[in-house]
C-alpha atoms as a PDB file:
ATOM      1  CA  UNK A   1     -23.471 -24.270  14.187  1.00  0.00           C
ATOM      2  CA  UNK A   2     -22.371 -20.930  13.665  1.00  0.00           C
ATOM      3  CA  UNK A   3     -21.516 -18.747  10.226  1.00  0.00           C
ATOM      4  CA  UNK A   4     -17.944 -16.691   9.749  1.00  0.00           C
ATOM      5  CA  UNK A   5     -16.962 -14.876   7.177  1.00  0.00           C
ATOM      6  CA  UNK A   6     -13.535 -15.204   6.988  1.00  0.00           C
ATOM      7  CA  UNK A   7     -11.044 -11.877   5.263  1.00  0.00           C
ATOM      8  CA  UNK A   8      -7.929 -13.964   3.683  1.00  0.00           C
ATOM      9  CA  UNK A   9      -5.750 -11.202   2.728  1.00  0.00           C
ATOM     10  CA  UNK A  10      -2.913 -12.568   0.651  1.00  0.00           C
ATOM     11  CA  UNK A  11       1.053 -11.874   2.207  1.00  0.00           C
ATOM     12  CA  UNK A  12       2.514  -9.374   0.275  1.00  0.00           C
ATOM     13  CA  UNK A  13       5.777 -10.142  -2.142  1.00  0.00           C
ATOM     14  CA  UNK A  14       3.801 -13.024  -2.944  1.00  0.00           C
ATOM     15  CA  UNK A  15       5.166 -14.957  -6.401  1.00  0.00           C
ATOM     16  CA  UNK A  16       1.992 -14.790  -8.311  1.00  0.00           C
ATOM     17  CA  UNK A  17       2.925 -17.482 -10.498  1.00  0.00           C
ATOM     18  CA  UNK A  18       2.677 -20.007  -7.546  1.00  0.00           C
ATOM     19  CA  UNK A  19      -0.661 -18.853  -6.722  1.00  0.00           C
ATOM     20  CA  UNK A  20      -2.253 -19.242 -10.780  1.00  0.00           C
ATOM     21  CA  UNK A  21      -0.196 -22.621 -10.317  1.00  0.00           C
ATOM     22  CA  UNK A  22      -2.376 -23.955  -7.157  1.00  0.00           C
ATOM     23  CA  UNK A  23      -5.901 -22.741  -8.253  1.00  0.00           C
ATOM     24  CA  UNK A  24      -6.629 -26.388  -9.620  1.00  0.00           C
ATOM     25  CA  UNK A  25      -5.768 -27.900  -6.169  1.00  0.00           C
ATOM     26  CA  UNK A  26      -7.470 -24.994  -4.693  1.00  0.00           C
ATOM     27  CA  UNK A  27     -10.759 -25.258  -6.358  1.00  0.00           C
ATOM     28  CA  UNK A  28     -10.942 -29.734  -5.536  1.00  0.00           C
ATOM     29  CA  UNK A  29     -10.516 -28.186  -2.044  1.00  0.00           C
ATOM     30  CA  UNK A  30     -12.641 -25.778  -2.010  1.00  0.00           C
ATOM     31  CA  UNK A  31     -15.347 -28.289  -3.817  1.00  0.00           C
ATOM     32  CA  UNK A  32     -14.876 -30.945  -1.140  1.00  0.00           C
ATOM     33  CA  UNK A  33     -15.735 -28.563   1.597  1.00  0.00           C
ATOM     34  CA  UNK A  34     -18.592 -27.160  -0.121  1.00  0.00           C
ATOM     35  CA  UNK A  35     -19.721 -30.957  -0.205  1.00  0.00           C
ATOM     36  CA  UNK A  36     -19.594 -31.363   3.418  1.00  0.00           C
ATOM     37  CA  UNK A  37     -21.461 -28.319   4.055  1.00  0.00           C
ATOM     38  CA  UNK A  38     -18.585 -26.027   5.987  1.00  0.00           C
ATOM     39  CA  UNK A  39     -17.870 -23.675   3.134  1.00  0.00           C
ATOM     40  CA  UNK A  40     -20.641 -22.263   1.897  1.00  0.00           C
ATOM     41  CA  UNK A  41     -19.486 -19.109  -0.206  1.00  0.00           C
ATOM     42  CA  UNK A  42     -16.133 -17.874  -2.254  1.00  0.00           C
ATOM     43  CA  UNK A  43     -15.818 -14.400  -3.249  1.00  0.00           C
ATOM     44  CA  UNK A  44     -12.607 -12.898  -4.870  1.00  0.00           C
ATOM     45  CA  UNK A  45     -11.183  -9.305  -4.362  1.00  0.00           C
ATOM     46  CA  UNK A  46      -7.923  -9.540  -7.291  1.00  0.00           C
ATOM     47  CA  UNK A  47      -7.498  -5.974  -6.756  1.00  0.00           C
ATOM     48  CA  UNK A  48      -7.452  -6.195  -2.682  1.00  0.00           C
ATOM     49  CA  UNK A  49      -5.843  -9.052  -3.072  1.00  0.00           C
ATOM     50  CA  UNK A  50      -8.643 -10.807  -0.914  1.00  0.00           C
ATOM     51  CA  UNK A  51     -10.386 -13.932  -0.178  1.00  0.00           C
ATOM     52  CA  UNK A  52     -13.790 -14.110   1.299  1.00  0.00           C
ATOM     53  CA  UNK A  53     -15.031 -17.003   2.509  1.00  0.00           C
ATOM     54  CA  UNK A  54     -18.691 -18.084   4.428  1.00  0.00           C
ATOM     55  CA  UNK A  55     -17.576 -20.859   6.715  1.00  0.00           C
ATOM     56  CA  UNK A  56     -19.735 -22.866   9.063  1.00  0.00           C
ATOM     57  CA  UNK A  57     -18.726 -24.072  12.309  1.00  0.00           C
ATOM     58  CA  UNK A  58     -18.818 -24.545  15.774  1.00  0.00           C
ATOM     59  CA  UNK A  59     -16.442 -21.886  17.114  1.00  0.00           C
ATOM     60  CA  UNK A  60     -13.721 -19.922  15.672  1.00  0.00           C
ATOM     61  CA  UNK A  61     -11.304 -22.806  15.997  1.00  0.00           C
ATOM     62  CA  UNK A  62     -12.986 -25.004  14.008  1.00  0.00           C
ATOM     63  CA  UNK A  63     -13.574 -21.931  11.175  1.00  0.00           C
ATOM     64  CA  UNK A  64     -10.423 -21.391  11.275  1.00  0.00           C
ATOM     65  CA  UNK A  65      -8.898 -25.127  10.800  1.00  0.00           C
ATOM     66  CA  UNK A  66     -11.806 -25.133   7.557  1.00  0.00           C
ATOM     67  CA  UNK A  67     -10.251 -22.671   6.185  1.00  0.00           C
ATOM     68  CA  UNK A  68      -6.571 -24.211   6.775  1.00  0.00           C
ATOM     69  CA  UNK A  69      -7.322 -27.229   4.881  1.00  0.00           C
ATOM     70  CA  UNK A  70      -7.644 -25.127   1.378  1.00  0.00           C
ATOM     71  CA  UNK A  71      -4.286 -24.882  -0.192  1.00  0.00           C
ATOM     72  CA  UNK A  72      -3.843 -21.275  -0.480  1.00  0.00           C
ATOM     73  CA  UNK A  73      -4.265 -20.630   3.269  1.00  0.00           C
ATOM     74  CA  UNK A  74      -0.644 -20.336   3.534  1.00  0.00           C
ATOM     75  CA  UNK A  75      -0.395 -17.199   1.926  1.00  0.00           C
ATOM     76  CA  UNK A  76      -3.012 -15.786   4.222  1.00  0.00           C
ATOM     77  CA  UNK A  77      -3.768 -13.665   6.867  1.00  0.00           C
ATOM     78  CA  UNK A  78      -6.521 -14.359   8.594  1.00  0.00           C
ATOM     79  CA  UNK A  79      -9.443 -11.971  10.303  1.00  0.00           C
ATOM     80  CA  UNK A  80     -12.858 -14.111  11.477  1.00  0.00           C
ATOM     81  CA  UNK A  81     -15.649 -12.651  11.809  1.00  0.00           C
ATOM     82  CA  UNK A  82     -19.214 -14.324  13.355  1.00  0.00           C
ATOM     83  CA  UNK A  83     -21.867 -13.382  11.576  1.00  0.00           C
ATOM     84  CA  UNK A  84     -25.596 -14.056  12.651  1.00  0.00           C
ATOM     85  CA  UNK A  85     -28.765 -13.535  10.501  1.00  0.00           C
ATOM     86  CA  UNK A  86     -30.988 -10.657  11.210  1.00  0.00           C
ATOM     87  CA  UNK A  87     -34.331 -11.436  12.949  1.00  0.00           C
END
């Protein structure tokens, strides 16, 4: 298994009233991977209007289909980065 951090930087023009609206749904998401062991960190940038996210997986594929499965991931562009520990 692999580690990516994953930049979600939200669309712009974005209603911001849908967004406070889906944190609820969001966060049950976002718990339920953290459960199985695939997300494994959640940072917020309000003022970048960015996500970070620590996502384990096999390849980038997989990361990226994690990361699809939270509800907010259609507001997002995505960049993936692997990241490896230092030795």
């Amino acid at each position: 298994m692999n580690k990516y951090m994953v930049v979600c930087t939200f669309q712009p023009g974005l209603a911001w009233e849908e967004v406070t609206a889906m944190v609820p749904e969001e966060m049950e998401v976002a718990k339920a991977l953290e459960a199985e062991g695939i997300l494994s960190a959640i940072r917020v940038s309000v003022a970048r209007d960015k996500v970070f996210l620590e996502v384990v997986a096999d390849d980038v594929d997989q990361a990226t289909a994690t990361v699809q499965r939270l509800p907010m991931s259609k507001w997002w562009e995505l960049d993936l980065y692997q990241i490896a520990v230092p030795a």
